[in-house]
Each structure stands twice: as structure tokens, then as C-alpha cells.
Protein backbone atom coordinates (compact mmCIF):
# COMPACT_ATOMS: atom_id res chain seq x y z
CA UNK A 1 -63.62 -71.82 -7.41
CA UNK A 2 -61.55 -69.98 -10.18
CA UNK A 3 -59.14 -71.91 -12.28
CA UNK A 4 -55.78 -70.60 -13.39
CA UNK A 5 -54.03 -70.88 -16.53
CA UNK A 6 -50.55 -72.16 -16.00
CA UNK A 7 -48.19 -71.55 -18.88
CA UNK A 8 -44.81 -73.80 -18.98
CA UNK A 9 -41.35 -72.08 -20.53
CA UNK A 10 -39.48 -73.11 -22.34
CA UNK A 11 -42.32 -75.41 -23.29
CA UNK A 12 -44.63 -73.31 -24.57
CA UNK A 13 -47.19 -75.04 -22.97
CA UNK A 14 -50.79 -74.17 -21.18
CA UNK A 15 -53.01 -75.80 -19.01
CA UNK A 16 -55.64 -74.90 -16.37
CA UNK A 17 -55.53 -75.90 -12.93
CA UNK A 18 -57.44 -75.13 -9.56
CA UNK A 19 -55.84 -72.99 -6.93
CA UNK A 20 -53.94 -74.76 -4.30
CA UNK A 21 -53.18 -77.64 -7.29
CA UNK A 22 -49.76 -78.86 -6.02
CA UNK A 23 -47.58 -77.55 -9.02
CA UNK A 24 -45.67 -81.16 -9.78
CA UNK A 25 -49.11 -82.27 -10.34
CA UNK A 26 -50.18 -79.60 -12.79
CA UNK A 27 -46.55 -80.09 -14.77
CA UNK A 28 -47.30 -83.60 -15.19
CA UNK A 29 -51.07 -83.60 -16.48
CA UNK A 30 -49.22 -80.80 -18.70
CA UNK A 31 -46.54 -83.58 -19.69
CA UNK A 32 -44.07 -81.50 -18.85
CA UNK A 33 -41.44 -83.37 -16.76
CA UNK A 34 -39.68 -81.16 -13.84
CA UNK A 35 -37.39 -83.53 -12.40
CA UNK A 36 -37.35 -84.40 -8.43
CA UNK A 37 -34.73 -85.87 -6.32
CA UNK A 38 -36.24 -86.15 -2.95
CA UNK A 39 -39.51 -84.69 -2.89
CA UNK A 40 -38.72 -83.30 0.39
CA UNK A 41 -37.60 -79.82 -1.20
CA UNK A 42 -33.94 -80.34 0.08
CA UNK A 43 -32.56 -81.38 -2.73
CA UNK A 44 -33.44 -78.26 -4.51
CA UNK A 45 -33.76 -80.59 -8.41
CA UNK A 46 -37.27 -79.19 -8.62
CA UNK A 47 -36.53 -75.94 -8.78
CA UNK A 48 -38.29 -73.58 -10.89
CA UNK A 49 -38.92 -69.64 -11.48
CA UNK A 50 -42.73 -68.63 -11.55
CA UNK A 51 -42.86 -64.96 -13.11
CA UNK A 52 -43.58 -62.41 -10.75
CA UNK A 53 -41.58 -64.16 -7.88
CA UNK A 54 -38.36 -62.84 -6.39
CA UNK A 55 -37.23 -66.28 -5.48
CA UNK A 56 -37.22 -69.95 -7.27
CA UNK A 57 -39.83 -72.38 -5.98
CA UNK A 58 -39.19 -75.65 -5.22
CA UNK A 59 -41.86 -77.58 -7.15
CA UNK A 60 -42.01 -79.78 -5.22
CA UNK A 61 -43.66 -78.07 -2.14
CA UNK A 62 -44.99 -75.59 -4.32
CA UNK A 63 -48.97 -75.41 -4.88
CA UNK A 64 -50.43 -73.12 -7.91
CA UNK A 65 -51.57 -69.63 -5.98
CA UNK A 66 -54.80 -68.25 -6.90
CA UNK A 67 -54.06 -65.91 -9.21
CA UNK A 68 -55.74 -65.84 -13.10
CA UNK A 69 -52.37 -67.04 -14.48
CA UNK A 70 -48.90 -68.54 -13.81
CA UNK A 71 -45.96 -68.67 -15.77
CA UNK A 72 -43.25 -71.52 -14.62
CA UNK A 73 -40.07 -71.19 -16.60
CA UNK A 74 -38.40 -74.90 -16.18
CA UNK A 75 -35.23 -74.73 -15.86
CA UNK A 76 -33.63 -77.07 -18.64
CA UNK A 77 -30.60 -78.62 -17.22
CA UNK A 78 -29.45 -81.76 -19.50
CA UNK A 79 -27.53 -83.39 -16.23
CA UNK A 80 -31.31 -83.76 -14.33
């Protein structure tokens, strides 16, 4: 199975994971802290942009597609 790099913004950080990884997951190995509120997806506090995407993801149901990289830019809201 291929791995992909995921690359965190504002972060600035990179780590690989396997396709289908689900993306909250990845973040955290990564140390990177997305912040959740229901982990249902409804609350939409997981919210993030990956690069190539017309719409925000919800991390939270998100998985890492299999593509050779990702970029997630966080969104970095002090109230979350």
C-alpha cells in the first residue's frame, strides 16, 4: 500500500500516513491538535481545508485519500 505525506498549515508540519488513515488520527500522531465538539461531524469544530478541495472537510469523518500528498490548512480559531 502507498503512504502519503500529509503536510499541516499553519503548522508547518509533515507526516506520513496510509490511505484511508482517518485524518483526526493522522493530526494527532502529528501533534497537531484540530479541535472536535461532537465527533459526529454536526458540529462542524473540526473543520478543515485540504488543498485541492472545493469544500472544507470535517475532520472528523474525514479519512486521508490516496493520493502522494495532502495539505490540511487548520483553521486557527483562538475561541476552539
Amino acid at each position: 500500500m502507498m503512504s502519503v505525506t500529509v503536510h499541516f498549515l499553519p503548522d508547518k508540519v509533515s507526516v506520513t500516513a496510509e490511505p484511508g488513515e482517518p485524518l483526526l488520527n493522522v493530526a494527532e500522531r502529528a501533534g497537531i491538535t484540530i479541535p472536535t465538539g461532537c465527533l459526529m461531524g454536526s458540529c462542524y469544530a473540526c473543520e478543515v481545508e485540504i488543498e485541492g478541495q472545493e469544500y472544507p472537510v470535517r475532520a472528523c469523518l474525514a479519512s486521508v485519500p490516496d493520493e502522494s500528498v495532502l495539505i490540511v490548512h487548520r483553521y486557527d480559531d483562538p475561541i476552539w
